[in-house]
Protein backbone atom coordinates (compact mmCIF):
# COMPACT_ATOMS: atom_id res chain seq x y z
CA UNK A 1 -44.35 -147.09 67.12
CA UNK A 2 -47.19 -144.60 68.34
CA UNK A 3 -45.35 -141.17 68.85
CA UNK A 4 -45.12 -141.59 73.27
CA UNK A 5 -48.82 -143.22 74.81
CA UNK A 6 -50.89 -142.02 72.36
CA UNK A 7 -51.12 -142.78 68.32
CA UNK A 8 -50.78 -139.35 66.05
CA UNK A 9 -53.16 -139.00 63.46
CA UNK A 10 -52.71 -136.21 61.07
CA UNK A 11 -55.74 -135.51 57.71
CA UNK A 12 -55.69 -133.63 55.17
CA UNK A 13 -57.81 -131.96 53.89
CA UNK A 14 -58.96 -131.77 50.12
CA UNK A 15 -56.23 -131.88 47.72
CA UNK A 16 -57.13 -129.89 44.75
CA UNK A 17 -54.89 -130.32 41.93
CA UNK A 18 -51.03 -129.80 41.11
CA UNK A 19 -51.13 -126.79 44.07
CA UNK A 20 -52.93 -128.94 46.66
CA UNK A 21 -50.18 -131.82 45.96
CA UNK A 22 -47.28 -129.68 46.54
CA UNK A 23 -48.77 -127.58 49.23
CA UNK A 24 -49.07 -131.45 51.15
CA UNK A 25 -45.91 -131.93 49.85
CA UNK A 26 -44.29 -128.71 51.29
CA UNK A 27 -45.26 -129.25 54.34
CA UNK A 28 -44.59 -132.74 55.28
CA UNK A 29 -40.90 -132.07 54.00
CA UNK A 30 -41.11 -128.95 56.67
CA UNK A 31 -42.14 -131.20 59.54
CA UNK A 32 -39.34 -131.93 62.17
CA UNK A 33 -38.85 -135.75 63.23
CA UNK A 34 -40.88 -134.81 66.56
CA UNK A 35 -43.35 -133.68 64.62
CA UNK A 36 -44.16 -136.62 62.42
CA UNK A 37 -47.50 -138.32 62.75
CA UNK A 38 -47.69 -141.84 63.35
CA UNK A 39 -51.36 -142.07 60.35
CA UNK A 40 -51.18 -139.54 57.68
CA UNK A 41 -54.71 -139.94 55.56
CA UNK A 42 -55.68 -137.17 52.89
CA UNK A 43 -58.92 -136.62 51.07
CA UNK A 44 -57.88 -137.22 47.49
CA UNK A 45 -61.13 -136.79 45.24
CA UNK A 46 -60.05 -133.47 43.47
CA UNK A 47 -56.21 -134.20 43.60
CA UNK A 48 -55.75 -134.49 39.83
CA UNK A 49 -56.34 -130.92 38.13
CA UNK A 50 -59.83 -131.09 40.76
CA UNK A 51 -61.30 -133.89 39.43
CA UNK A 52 -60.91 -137.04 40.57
CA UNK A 53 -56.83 -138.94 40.99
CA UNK A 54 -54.95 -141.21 37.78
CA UNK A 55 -52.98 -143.71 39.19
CA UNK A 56 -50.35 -141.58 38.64
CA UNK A 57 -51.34 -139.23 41.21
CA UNK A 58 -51.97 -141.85 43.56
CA UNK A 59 -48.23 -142.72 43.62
CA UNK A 60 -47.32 -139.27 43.81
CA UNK A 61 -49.72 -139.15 47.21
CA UNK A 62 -48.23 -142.35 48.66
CA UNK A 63 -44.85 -141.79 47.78
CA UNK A 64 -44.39 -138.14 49.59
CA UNK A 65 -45.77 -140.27 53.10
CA UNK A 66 -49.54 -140.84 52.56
CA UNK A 67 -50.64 -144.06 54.71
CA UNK A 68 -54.29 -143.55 53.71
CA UNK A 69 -56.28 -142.00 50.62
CA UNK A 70 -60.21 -141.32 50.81
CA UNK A 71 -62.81 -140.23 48.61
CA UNK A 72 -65.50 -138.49 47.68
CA UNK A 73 -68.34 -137.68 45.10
CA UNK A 74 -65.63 -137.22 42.50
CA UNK A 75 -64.58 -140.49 43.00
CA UNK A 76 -65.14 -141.61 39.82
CA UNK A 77 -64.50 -139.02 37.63
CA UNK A 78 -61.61 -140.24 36.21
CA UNK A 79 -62.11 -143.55 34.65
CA UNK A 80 -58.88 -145.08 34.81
CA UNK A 81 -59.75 -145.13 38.73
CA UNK A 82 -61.95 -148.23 37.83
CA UNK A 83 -58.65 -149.97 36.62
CA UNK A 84 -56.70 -149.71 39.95
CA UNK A 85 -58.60 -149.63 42.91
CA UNK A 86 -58.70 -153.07 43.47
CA UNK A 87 -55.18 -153.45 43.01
CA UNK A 88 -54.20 -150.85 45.83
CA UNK A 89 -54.88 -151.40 49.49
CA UNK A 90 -55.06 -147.65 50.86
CA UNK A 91 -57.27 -145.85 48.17
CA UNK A 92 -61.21 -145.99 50.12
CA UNK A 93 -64.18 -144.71 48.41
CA UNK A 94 -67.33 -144.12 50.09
CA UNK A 95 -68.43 -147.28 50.91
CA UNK A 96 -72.91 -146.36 51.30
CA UNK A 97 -72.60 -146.59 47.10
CA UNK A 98 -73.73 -149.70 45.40
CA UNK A 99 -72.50 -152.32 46.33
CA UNK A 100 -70.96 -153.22 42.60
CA UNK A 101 -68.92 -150.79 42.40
CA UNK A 102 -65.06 -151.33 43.13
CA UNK A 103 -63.36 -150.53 45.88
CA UNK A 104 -64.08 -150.75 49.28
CA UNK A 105 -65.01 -147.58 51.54
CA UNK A 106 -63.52 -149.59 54.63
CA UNK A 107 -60.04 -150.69 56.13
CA UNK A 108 -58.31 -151.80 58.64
CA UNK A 109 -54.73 -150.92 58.55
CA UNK A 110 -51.86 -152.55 60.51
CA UNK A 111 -48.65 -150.64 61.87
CA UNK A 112 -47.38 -152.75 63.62
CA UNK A 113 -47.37 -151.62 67.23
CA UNK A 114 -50.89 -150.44 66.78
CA UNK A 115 -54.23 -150.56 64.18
CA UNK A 116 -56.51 -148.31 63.06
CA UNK A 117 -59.77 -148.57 61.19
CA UNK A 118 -60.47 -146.17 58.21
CA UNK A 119 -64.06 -145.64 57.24
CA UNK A 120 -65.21 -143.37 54.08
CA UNK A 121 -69.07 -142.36 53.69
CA UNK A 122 -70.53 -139.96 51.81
CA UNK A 123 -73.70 -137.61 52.94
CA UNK A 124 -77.28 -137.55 51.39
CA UNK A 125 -78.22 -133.86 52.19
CA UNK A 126 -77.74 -132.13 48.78
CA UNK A 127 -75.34 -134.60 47.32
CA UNK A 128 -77.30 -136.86 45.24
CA UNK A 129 -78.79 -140.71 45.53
CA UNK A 130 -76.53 -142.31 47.77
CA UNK A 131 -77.64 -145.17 50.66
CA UNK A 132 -77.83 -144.12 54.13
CA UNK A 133 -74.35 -143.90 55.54
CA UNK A 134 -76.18 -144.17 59.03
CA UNK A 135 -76.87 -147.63 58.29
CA UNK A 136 -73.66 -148.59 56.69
CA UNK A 137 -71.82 -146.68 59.45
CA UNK A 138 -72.85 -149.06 62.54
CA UNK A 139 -72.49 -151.98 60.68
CA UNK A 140 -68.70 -150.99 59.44
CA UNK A 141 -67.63 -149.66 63.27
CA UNK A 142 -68.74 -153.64 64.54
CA UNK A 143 -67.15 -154.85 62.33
CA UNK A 144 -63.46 -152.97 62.51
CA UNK A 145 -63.96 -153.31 66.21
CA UNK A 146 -63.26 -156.63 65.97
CA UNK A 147 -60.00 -156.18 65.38
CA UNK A 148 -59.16 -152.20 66.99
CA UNK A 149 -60.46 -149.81 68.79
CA UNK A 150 -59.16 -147.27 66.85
CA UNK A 151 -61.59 -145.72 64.00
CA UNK A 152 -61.38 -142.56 61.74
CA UNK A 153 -63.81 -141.68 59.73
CA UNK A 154 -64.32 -139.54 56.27
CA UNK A 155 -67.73 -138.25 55.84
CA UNK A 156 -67.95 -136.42 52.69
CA UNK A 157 -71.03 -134.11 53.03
CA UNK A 158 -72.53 -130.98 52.14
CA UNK A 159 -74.80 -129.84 55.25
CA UNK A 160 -73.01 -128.79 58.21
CA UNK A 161 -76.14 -130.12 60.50
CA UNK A 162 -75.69 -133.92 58.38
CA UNK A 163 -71.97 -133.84 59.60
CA UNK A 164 -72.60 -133.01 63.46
CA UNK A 165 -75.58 -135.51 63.74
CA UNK A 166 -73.75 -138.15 62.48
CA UNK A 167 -71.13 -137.01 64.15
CA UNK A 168 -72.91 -137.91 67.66
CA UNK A 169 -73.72 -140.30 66.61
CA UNK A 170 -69.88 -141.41 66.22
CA UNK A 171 -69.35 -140.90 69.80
CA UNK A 172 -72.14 -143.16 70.91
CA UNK A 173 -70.80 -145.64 68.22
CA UNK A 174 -67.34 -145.64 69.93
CA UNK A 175 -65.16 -143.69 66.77
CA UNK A 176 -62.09 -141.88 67.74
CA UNK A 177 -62.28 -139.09 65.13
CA UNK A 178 -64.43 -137.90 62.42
CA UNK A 179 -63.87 -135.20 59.71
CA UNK A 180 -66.44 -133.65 57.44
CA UNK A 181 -65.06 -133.11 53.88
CA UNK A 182 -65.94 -131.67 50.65
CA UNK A 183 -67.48 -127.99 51.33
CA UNK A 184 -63.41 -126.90 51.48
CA UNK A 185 -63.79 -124.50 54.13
CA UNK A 186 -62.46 -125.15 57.20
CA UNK A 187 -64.39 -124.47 60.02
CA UNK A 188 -63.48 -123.56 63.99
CA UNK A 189 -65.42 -126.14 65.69
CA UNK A 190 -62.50 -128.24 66.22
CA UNK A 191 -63.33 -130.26 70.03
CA UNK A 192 -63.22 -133.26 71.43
CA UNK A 193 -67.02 -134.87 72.17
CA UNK A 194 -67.68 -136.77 75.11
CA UNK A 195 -69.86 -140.33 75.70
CA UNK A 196 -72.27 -141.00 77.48
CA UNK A 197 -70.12 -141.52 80.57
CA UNK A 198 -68.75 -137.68 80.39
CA UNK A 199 -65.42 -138.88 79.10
CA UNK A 200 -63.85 -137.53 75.81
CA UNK A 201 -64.35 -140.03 73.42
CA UNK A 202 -64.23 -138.57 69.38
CA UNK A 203 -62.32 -135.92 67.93
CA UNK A 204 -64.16 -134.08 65.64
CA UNK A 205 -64.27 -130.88 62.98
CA UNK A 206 -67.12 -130.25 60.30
CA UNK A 207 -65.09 -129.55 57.56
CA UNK A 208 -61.04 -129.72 57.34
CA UNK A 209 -60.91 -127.43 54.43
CA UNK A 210 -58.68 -127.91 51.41
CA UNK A 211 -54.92 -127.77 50.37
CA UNK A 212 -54.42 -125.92 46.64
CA UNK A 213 -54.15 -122.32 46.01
CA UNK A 214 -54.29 -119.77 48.33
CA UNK A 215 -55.87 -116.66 45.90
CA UNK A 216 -58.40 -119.06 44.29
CA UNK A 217 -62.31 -119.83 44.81
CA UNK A 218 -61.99 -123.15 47.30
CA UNK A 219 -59.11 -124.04 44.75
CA UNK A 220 -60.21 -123.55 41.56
CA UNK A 221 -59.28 -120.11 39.24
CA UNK A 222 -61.34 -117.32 40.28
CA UNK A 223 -62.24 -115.49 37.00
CA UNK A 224 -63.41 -118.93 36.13
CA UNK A 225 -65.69 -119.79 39.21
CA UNK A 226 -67.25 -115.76 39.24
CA UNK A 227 -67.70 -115.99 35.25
CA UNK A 228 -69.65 -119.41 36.19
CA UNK A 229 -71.78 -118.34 38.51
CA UNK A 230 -72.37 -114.68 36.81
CA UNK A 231 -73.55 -116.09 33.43
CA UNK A 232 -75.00 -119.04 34.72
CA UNK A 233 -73.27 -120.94 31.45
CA UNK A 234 -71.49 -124.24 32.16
CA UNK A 235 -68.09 -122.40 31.82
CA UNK A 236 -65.69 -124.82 32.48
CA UNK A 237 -63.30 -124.64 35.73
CA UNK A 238 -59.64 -124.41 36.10
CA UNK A 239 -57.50 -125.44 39.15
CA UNK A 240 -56.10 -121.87 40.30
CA UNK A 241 -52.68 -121.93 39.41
CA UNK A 242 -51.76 -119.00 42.03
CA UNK A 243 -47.84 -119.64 43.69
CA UNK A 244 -48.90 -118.62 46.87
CA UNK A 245 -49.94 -122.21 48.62
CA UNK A 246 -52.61 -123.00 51.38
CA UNK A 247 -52.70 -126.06 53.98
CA UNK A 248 -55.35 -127.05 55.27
CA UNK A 249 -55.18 -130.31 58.14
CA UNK A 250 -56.36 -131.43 61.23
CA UNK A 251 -54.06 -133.66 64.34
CA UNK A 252 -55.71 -135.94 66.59
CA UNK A 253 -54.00 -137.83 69.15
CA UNK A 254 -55.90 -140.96 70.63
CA UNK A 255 -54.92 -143.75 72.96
CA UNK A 256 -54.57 -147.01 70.97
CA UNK A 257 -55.64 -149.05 73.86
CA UNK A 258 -59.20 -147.52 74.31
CA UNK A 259 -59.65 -145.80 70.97
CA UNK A 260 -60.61 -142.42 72.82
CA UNK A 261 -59.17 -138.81 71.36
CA UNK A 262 -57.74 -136.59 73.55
CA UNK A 263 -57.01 -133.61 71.50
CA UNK A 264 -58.04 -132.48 68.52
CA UNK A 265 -55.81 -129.53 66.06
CA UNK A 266 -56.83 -127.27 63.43
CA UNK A 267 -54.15 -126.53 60.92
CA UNK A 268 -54.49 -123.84 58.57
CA UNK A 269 -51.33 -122.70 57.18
CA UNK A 270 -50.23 -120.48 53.72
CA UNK A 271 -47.19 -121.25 52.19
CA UNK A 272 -45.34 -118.55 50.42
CA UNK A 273 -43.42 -118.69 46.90
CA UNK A 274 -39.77 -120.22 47.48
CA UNK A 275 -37.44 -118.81 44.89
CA UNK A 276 -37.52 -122.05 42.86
CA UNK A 277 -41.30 -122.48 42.73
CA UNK A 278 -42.91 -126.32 42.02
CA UNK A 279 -45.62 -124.84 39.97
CA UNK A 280 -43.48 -122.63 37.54
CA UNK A 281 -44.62 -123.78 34.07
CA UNK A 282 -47.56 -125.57 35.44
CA UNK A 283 -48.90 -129.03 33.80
CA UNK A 284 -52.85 -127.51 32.73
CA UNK A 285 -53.51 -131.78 32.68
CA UNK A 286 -52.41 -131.73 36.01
């Protein structure tokens, strides 16, 4: 049942690795029963060791309270992916990719006393050869509208002014909530935007940020990123395997009978060691 008049959506942001999986972890064990969400979706493109998410992974995700796992450009880059995706009805990939490809980037889920729509797109602006999402988006928010009113979407882009164009686009579209993924850096623009009849209709941020390690370069090992970037050789990256944790999320709370967000929450949290730490003796395939 929706949490009171209103359905509780709570996203994630990023997972990267082993840290970004127990820092989601952490904190949905931490969470009193008032405080559970009635949706919990989390971007999982970097959630195994920041590339891509086995199947293994997957479970791990869905099993700690997951309802919803979306994607990204690193969708793919673990093959076994390709094996599974079809045979699992909450993993989305961006759905403006060929049209071969499997998986869908589109879902309606049903809990019972309410539904919500899930959309995944990915941007164009500096992220590679991708179809428009503009034109896959109206076509996808008619068609989950047939059966709720409720619609989140994942758009998994690179330019700040892609994500807030499309995202007013959203609101004249009729979507409840939008989050921009994939630069992991959380921004403070968190707000609720309004139709065209003044009323709030779409909660929105440009980027949720990521979970992983707190001391690390948007999750991944520092001396590793720097030596990258310094050298400008194709130095391979590490997940940061710091103890220290970060989460990054973002609560929206909309009315399941119009689809229209009230409020909209930035989370941004860092999780200290506990004495028995998760990631003592960390798994490097992880």
């Amino acid at each position: 049942m929706p949490s009171g008049d209103f359905i509780h959506v709570l996203f994630f942001g990023d997972l990267v690795g082993k840290p970004g999986r127990k820092a989601v972890e952490r904190y949905l064990q931490n969470l009193l029963p008032q405080e559970k969400p009635d949706v919990i979706i989390a971007n999982g493109e970097n959630a195994t060791h920041g590339f891509g998410l086995i199947e293994r992974h997957y479970r791990e995700l869905t099993e700690m309270g997951i309802h919803v796992i979306t994607g990204g450009n690193h969708t793919w880059d673990r093959k076994e992916i390709v094996d599974y995706i079809d045979t699992v009805d909450n993993l989305l990939r961006p759905d403006n990719v060929p049209a071969t490809l499997p998986g869908t980037g589109c879902r309606v889920f049903d809990f019972g006393s309410f539904k919500i729509g899930v959309i995944n797109l990915i941007g164009q602006v500096f992220m590679g050869n991708y179809n428009s999402p503009w034109e896959r988006l109206e076509m996808l928010v008619n068609q989950v509208k047939k059966e709720t009113p409720v619609i989140f979407l994942d758009f998994h882009a690179e330019a700040t002014a892609e994500k807030i164009a499309l995202a007013h686009h959203c609101t004249s579209l009729g979507v409840s909530a939008m989050v921009g993924t994939h630069t992991h850096v959380q921004t403070a623009d968190e707000r609720v935007l309004l139709n065209a009849m003044g009323q709030n209709q779409m909660g929105f941020i440009t980027d949720a940020g990521f979970n992983g390690a707190y001391n690390s370069v948007i999750g991944m090992d520092i001396d590793s990123s720097m030596l990258r970037l310094k050298s400008m050789l194709p130095a391979r990256l590490e997940v940061a395997l710091t103890h220290t944790l970060q989460v990054n999320a973002v609560q929206f709370k909309i009315n399941p009978e119009t689809g229209q967000c009230s409020t909209v929450q930035r989370i941004s949290k860092r999780l200290e060691p506990l004495l028995c730490n998760p990631l003592d003796n960390p798994d490097k395939a992880e």
